[in-house]
Structures are given as structure tokens and as C-alpha cells.
C-alpha atoms as a PDB file:
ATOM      1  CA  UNK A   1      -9.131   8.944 -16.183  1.00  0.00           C
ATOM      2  CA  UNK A   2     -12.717  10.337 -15.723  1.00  0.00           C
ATOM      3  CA  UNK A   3     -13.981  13.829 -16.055  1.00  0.00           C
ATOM      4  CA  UNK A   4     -15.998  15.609 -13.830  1.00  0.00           C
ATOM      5  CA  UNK A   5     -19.167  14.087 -15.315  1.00  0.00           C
ATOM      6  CA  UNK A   6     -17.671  10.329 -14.454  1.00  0.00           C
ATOM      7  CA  UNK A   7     -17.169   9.519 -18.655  1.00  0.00           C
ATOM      8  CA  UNK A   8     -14.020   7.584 -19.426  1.00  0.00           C
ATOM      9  CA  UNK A   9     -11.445   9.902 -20.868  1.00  0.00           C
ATOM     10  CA  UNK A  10      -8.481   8.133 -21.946  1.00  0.00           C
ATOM     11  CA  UNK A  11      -8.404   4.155 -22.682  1.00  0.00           C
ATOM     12  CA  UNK A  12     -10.803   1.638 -21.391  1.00  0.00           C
ATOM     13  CA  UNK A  13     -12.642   2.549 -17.999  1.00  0.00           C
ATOM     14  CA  UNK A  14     -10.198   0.814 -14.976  1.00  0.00           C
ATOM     15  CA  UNK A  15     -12.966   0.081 -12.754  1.00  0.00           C
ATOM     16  CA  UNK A  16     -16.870   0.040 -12.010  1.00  0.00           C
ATOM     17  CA  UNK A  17     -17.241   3.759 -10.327  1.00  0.00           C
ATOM     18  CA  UNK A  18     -18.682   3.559  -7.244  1.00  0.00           C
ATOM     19  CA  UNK A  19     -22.179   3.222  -6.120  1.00  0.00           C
ATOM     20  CA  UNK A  20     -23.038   6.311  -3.258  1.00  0.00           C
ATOM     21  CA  UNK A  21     -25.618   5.322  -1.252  1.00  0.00           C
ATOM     22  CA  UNK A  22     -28.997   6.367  -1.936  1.00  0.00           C
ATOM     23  CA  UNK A  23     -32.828   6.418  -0.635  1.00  0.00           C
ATOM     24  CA  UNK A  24     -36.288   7.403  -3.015  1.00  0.00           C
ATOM     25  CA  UNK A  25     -37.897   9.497  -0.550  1.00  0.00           C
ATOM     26  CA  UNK A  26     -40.848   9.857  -2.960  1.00  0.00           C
ATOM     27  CA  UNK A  27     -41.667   9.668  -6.753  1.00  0.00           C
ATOM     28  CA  UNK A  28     -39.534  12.235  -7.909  1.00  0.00           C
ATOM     29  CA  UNK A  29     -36.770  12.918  -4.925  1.00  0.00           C
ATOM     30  CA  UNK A  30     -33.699  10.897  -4.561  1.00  0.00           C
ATOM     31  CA  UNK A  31     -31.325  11.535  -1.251  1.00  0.00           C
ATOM     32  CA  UNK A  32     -28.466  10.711  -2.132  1.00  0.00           C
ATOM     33  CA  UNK A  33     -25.416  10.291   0.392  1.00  0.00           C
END
């Protein structure tokens, strides 16, 4: 089970969370999605 900040809350994690796509559209600015 995660929380809404994607830690683990209960027992070991059941899978890898998943990736989103994402793009660096300059040095400091991620798009993400």
C-alpha cells in the first residue's frame, strides 16, 4: 500500500511504481506527462 507521496506503507513494496513519461524542456523545467 502506498500513500499519496508513493512511500511503502505496510510490508515490502509489491512492485517498481511506474515511470510517467517525461521531457527536460530546459535546466530547471521538467514536463512531465
Amino acid at each position: 500500500v502506498y500513500d499519496t507521496a508513493g512511500r511503502i506503507r505496510k510490508g515490502p513494496a509489491p512492485e517498481n511504481m511506474a515511470v510517467p513519461v517525461f521531457k527536460f524542456i530546459s535546466d530547471t523545467k521538467i514536463l512531465i506527462g
